[in-house]
Protein backbone atom coordinates (compact mmCIF):
# COMPACT_ATOMS: atom_id res chain seq x y z
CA UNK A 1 107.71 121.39 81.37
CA UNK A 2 106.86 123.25 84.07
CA UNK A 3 107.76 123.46 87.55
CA UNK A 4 104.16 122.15 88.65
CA UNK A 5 104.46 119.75 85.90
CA UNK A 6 107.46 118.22 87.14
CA UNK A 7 106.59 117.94 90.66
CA UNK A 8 104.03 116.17 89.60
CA UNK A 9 105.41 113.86 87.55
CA UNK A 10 107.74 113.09 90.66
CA UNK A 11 104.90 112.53 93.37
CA UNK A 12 102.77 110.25 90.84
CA UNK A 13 106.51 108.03 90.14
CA UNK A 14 107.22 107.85 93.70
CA UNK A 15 103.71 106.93 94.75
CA UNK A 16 103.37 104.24 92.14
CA UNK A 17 106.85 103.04 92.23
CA UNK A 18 107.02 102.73 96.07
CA UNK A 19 103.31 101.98 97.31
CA UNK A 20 102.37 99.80 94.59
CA UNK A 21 105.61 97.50 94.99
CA UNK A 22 106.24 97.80 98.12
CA UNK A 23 110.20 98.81 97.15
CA UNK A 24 111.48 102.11 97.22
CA UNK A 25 115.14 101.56 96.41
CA UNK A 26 116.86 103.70 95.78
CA UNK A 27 114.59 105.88 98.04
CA UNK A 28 116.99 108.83 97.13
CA UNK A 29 115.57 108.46 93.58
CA UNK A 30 112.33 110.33 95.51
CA UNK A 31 113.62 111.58 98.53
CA UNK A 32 116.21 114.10 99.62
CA UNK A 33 118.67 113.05 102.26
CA UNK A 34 117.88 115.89 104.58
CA UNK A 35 114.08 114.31 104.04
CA UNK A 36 111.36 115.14 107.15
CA UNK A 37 107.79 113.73 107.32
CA UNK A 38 104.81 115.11 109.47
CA UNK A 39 103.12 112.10 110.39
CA UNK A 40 99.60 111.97 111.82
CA UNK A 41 99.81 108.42 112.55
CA UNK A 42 103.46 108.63 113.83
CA UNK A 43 104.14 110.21 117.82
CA UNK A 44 106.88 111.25 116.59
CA UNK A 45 108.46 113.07 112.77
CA UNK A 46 109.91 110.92 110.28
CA UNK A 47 113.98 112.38 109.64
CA UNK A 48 115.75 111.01 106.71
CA UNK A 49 115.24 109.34 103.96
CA UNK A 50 116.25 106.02 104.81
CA UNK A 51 113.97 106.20 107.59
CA UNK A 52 111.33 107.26 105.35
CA UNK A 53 112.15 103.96 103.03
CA UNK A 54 111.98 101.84 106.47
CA UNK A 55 108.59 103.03 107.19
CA UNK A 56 107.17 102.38 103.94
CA UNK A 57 108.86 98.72 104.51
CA UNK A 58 107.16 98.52 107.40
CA UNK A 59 103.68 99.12 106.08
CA UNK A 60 104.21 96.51 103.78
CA UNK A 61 104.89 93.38 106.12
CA UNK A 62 101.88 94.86 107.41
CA UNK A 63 100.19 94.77 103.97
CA UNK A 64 102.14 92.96 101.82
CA UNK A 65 100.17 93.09 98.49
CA UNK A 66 97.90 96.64 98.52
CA UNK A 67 96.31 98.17 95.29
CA UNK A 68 97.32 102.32 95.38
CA UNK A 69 95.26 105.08 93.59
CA UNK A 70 95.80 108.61 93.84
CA UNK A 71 92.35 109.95 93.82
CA UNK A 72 93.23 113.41 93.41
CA UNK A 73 96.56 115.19 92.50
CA UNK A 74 97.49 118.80 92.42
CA UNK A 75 100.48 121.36 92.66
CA UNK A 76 101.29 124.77 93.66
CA UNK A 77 104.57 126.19 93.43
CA UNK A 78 106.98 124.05 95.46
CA UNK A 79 103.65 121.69 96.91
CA UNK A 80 102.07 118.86 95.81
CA UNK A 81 98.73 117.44 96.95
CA UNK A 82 97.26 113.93 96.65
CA UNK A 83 94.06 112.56 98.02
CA UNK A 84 95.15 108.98 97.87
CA UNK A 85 93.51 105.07 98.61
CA UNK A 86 95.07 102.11 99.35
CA UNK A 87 93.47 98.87 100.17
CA UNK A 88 94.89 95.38 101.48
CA UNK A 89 94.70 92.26 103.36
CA UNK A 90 95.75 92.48 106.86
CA UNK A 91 98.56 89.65 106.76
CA UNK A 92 100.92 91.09 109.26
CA UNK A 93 101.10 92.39 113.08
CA UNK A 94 99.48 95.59 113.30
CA UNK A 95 100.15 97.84 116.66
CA UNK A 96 100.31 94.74 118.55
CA UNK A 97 97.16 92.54 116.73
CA UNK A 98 97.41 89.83 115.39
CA UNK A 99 97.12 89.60 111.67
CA UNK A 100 92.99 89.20 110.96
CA UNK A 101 93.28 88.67 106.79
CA UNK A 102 90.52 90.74 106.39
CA UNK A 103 90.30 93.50 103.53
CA UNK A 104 90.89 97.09 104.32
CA UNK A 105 90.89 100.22 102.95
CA UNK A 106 93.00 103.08 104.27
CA UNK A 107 91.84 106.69 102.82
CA UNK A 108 94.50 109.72 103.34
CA UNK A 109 96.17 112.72 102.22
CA UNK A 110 99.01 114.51 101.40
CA UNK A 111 101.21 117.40 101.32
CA UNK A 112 105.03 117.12 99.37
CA UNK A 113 107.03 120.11 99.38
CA UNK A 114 109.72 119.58 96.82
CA UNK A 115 113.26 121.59 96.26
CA UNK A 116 115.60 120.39 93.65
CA UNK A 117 113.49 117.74 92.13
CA UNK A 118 113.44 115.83 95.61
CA UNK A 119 110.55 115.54 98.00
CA UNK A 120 112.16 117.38 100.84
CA UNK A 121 109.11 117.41 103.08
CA UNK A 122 105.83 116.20 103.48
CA UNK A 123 102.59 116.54 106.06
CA UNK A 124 100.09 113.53 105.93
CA UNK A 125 96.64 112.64 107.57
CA UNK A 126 94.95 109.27 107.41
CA UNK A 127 91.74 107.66 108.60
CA UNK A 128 93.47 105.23 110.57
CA UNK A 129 89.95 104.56 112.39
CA UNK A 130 87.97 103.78 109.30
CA UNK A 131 90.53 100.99 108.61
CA UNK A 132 91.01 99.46 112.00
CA UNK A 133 87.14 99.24 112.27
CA UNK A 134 87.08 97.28 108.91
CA UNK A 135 89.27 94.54 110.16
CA UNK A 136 87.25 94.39 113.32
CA UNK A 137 89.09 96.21 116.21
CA UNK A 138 87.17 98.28 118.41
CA UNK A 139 88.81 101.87 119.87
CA UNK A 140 87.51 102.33 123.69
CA UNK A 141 86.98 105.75 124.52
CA UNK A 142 88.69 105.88 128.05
């Protein structure tokens, strides 16, 4: 198998493993210790991988039951690329708001740089606005 191949095969397990269950343990299966995530939606980079494995936690109280497709998925070299969807019931607090149990659908993507079968680093971009207008919250322009 190739190198491609097997990154792959590594994004598509962690992404269905992890954001289809909601459990990521152990997150070291995926992640490397040394682990650092470029975060749109974050003010700040994601260090470690147990940090990583919190975040994804955190999502989940958010959205506790979401269905996950990858969309698109691609390598080259070291990189992997997925064009991903999830979609979920608002059940939990959500930067500050109250839970609203309406449906949304959050539409992103993805860059994982791998390095000795671990996803060492990864860059991500999300419509965060597309979603927080489906469950009814307005963004004043100030």
């Amino acid at each position: 198998m190739s190198e491609e191949t097997e990154n792959i095969a590594l994004v598509r397990r962690y992404l269905q493993n992890c954001w289809t269950t909601g459990t990521c343990n152990p997150i070291t299966d995926y992640f490397a210790e040394d682990f650092i995530a470029h975060d749109a939606t974050q003010p700040a980079d994601i260090r470690g991988a147990e940090r990583a494995a919190h975040a994804c936690e955190q999502f989940f109280q958010t959205f506790p039951v979401i269905e996950a497709h990858i969309n698109h998925i691609l390598a080259d070299g070291d990189k992997v690329v997925v064009h991903w969807t999830h979609r979920g019931r608002h059940s939990g607090e959500l930067l500050g708001i109250a839970p609203t149990f309406k449906e949304a659908t959050l539409e992103g993507m993805a860059i994982f740089r791998l390095a000795n079968g671990k996803i060492k680093e990864t860059w991500e971009v999300a419509n965060v606005l597309q979603m927080l207008h489906e469950l009814g919250m307005s963004i004043a322009a100030h």
